[in-house]
Each structure stands twice: as structure tokens, then as C-alpha cells.
Protein backbone atom coordinates (compact mmCIF):
# COMPACT_ATOMS: atom_id res chain seq x y z
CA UNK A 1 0.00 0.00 0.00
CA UNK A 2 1.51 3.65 -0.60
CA UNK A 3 1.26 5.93 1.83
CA UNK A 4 0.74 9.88 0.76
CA UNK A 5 1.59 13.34 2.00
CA UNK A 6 -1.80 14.17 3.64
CA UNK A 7 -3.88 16.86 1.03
CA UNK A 8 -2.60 20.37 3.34
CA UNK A 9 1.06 19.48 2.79
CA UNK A 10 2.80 20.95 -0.32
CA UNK A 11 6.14 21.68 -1.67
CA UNK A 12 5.88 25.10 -4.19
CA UNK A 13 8.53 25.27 -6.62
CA UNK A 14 10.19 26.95 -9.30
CA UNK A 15 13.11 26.77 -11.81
CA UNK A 16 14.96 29.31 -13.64
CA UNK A 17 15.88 27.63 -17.39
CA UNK A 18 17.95 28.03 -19.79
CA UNK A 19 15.07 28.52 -22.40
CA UNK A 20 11.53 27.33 -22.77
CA UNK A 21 11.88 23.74 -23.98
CA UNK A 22 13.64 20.68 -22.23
CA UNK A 23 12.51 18.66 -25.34
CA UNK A 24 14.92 21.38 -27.18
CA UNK A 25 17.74 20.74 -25.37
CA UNK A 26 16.92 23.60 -22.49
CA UNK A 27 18.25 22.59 -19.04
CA UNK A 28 17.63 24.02 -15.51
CA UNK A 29 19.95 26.75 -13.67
CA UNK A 30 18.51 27.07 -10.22
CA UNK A 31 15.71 25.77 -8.05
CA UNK A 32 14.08 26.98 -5.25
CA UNK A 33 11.10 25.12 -3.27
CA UNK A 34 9.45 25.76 -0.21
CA UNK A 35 7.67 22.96 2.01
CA UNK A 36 4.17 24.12 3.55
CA UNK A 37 2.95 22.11 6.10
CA UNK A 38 0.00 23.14 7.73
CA UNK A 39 -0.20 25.98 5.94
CA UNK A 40 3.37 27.35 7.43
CA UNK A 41 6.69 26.83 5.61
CA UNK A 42 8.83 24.63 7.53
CA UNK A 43 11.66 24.11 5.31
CA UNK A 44 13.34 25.27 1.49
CA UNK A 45 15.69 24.17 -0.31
CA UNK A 46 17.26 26.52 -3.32
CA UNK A 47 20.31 25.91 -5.56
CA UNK A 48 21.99 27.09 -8.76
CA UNK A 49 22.86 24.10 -11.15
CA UNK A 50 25.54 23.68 -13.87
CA UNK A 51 23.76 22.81 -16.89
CA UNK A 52 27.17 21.55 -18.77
CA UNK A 53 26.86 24.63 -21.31
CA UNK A 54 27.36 28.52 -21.14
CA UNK A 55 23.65 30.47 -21.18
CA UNK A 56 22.73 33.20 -23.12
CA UNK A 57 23.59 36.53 -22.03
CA UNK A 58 19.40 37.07 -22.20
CA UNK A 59 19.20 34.35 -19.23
CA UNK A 60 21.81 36.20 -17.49
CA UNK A 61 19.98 39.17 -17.82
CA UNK A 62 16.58 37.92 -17.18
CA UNK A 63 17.38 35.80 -14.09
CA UNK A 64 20.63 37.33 -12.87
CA UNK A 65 22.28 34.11 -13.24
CA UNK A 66 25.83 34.73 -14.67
CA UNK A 67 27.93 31.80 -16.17
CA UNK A 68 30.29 32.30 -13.85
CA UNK A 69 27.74 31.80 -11.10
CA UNK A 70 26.85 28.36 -12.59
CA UNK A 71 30.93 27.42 -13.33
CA UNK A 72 30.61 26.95 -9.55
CA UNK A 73 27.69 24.96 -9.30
CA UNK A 74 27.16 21.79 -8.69
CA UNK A 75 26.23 20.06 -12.19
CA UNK A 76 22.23 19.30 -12.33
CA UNK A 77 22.44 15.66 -12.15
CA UNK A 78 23.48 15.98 -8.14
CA UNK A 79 20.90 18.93 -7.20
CA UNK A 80 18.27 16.77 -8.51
CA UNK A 81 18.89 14.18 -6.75
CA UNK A 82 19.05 16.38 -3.41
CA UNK A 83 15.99 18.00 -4.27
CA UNK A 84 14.51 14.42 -5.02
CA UNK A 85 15.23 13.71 -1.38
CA UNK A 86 13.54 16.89 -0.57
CA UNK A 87 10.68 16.42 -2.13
CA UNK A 88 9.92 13.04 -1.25
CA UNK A 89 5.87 11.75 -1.14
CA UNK A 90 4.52 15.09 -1.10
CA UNK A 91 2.33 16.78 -3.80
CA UNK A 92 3.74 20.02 -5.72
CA UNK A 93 2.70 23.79 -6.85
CA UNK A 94 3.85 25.51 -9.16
CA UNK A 95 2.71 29.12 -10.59
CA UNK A 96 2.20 28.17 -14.22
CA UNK A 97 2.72 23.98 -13.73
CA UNK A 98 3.06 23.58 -16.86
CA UNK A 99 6.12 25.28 -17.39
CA UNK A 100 7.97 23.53 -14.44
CA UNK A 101 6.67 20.11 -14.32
CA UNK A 102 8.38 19.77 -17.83
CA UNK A 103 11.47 20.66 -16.42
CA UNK A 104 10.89 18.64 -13.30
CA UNK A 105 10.40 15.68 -14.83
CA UNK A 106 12.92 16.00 -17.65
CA UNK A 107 15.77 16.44 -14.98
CA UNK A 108 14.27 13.81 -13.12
CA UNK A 109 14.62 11.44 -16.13
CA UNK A 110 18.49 12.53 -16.48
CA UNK A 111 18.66 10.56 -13.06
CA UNK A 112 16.10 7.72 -13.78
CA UNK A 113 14.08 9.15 -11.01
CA UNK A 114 9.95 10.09 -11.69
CA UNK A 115 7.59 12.45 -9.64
CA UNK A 116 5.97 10.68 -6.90
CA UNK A 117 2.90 13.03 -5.99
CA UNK A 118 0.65 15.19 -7.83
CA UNK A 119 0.84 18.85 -9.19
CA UNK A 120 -0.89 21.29 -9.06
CA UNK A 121 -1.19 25.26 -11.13
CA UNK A 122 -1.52 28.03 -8.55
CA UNK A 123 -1.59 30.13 -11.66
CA UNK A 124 -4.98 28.23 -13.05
CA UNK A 125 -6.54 28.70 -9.16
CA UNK A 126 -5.99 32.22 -9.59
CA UNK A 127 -7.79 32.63 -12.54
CA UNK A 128 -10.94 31.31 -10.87
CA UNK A 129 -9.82 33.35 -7.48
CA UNK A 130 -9.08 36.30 -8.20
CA UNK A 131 -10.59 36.96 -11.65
CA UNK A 132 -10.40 41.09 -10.63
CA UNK A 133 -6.50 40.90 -11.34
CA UNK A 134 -4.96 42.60 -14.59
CA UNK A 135 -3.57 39.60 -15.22
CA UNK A 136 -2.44 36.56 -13.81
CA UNK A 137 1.38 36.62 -13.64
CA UNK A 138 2.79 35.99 -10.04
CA UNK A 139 4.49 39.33 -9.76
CA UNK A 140 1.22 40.79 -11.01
CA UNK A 141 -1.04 38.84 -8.09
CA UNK A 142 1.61 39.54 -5.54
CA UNK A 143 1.30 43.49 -6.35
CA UNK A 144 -2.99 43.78 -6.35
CA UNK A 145 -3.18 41.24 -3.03
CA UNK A 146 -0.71 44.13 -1.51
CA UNK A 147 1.82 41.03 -0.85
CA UNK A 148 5.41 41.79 0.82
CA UNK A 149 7.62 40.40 -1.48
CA UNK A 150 11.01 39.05 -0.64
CA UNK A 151 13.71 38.90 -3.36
CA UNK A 152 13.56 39.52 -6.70
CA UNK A 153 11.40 37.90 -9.53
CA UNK A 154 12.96 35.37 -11.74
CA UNK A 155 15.26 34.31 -8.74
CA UNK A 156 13.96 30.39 -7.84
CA UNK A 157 13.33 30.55 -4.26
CA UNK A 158 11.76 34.15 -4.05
CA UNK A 159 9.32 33.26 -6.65
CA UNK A 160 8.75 30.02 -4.69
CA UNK A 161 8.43 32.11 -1.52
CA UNK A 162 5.91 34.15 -2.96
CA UNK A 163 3.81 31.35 -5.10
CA UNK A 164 3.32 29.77 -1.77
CA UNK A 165 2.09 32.49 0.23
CA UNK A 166 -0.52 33.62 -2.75
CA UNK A 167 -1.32 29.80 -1.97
């Protein structure tokens, strides 16, 4: 029988990429998650990844992410396999799922390893929660729900941060 994270427990993630497709060769750079139990973050885990090529200097400027950054990292095979350890039974969130459980799963096929819970689109429950919002982009929700925001956008673990406290 399989046991599973009870329904209130989530881990909210998010990636920073090299581009848009990991079926076009587009790898992951950082990753930043935050585990909600209860309702109450009890743990996160966040780490830049070598993806075994140089990005574009558009990446760089986009996510603040410099090659040399990522020269130091660890390569992605060995996050991922922390961050599979991390995650463990529980169910994930993601603003705009789509987007990252492509990437989750692709890196987690580079180390014959497969998601184990459910996901689920915090960007999709805010179209049906907040249909007042000029749009549905996370920096746009966190702005018009008068959120304090911690980091910067397009950095892994402060988008994480603030998916999970829209959630």
C-alpha cells in the first residue's frame, strides 16, 4: 500500500531555465522550493545548477544568473537528486505547472528518477480566485493582493516564496 503526504502538505517550486523547452535541449539553472505544512513553511531548499553549457547573455539578464555563477555549481544531475530527497511523497505547486513540471520531470529522467505526488497550477486557481486581477502573472497577483515580497522575480526561491504564500 503507498502511503501519501496528507492533502494540506505541499512543496511550491520553481526553476529558472535556460530557455523554454527541455525537449529542445533547455536545461535548468537554479531551483528553489518551499515545504508548507500546515499551511506554514517549515523548510526550502534553493540551488543554482551547472547545466554543462554557457547560457545566453538574455538568461543572465533575465534571471541574474551569470555563467560564472553556474561554473561553480554543482552540475544538475546531483541537485536533482538532493531536491529528489527533498521532495519526497509530497504533492507540488507551481505558478504556471506547466512550465515547471516539464522541467521537473525531464531532470528527473536525467537521473532515472519520476515524480511521486501530484501537481498542481496556482496560476490556473488564480484565474478562478481572483478573476479582478490585470492579469495573472505571479508578480502581477503579488502586487494587487498588496503582498510583501522578498527577493527579486525570476530568482527560484523568491518566486517560490511568494507562489506559496498567494497559496
Amino acid at each position: 500500500m503507498t502511503t501519501q503526504a496528507p492533502a494540506n502538505t505541499v512543496v511550491v517550486l520553481d526553476f529558472e531555465t535556460t530557455g523554454l523547452s527541455p525537449t529542445q535541449g533547455d536545461r535548468a539553472i537554479e531551483i528553489g522550493a518551499v515545504l508548507l505544512e500546515n499551511g506554514q513553511a517549515t523548510a526550502r531548499f534553493q540551488e543554482l545548477m551547472n547545466p554543462g553549457f554557457r547560457i545566453s547573455s538574455f538568461i543572465e539578464d533575465y534571471t541574474g544568473i551569470s555563467n560564472a555563477m553556474l561554473q561553480e555549481a554543482a552540475p544538475c544531475t546531483e541537485v536533482m537528486e538532493r531536491f529528489y530527497q527533498f521532495v519526497g511523497q509530497h504533492n507540488m505547486v507551481a505558478h504556471n505547472a506547466s512550465f515547471d513540471q516539464r522541467f521537473l520531470e525531464a531532470e528527473f529522467a536525467q537521473i532515472g528518477r519520476g515524480l511521486k505526488g501530484d501537481f498542481a497550477c496556482s496560476m490556473l486557481l488564480s484565474r478562478r480566485l481572483f478573476q479582478d486581477a490585470p492579469n495573472h502573472k505571479l508578480g502581477s497577483l503579488v502586487a494587487s493582493n498588496n503582498m510583501d515580497k522578498d527577493g527579486v522575480f525570476h530568482r527560484a526561491l523568491a518566486d517560490s516564496e511568494m507562489t506559496a504564500k498567494l497559496w
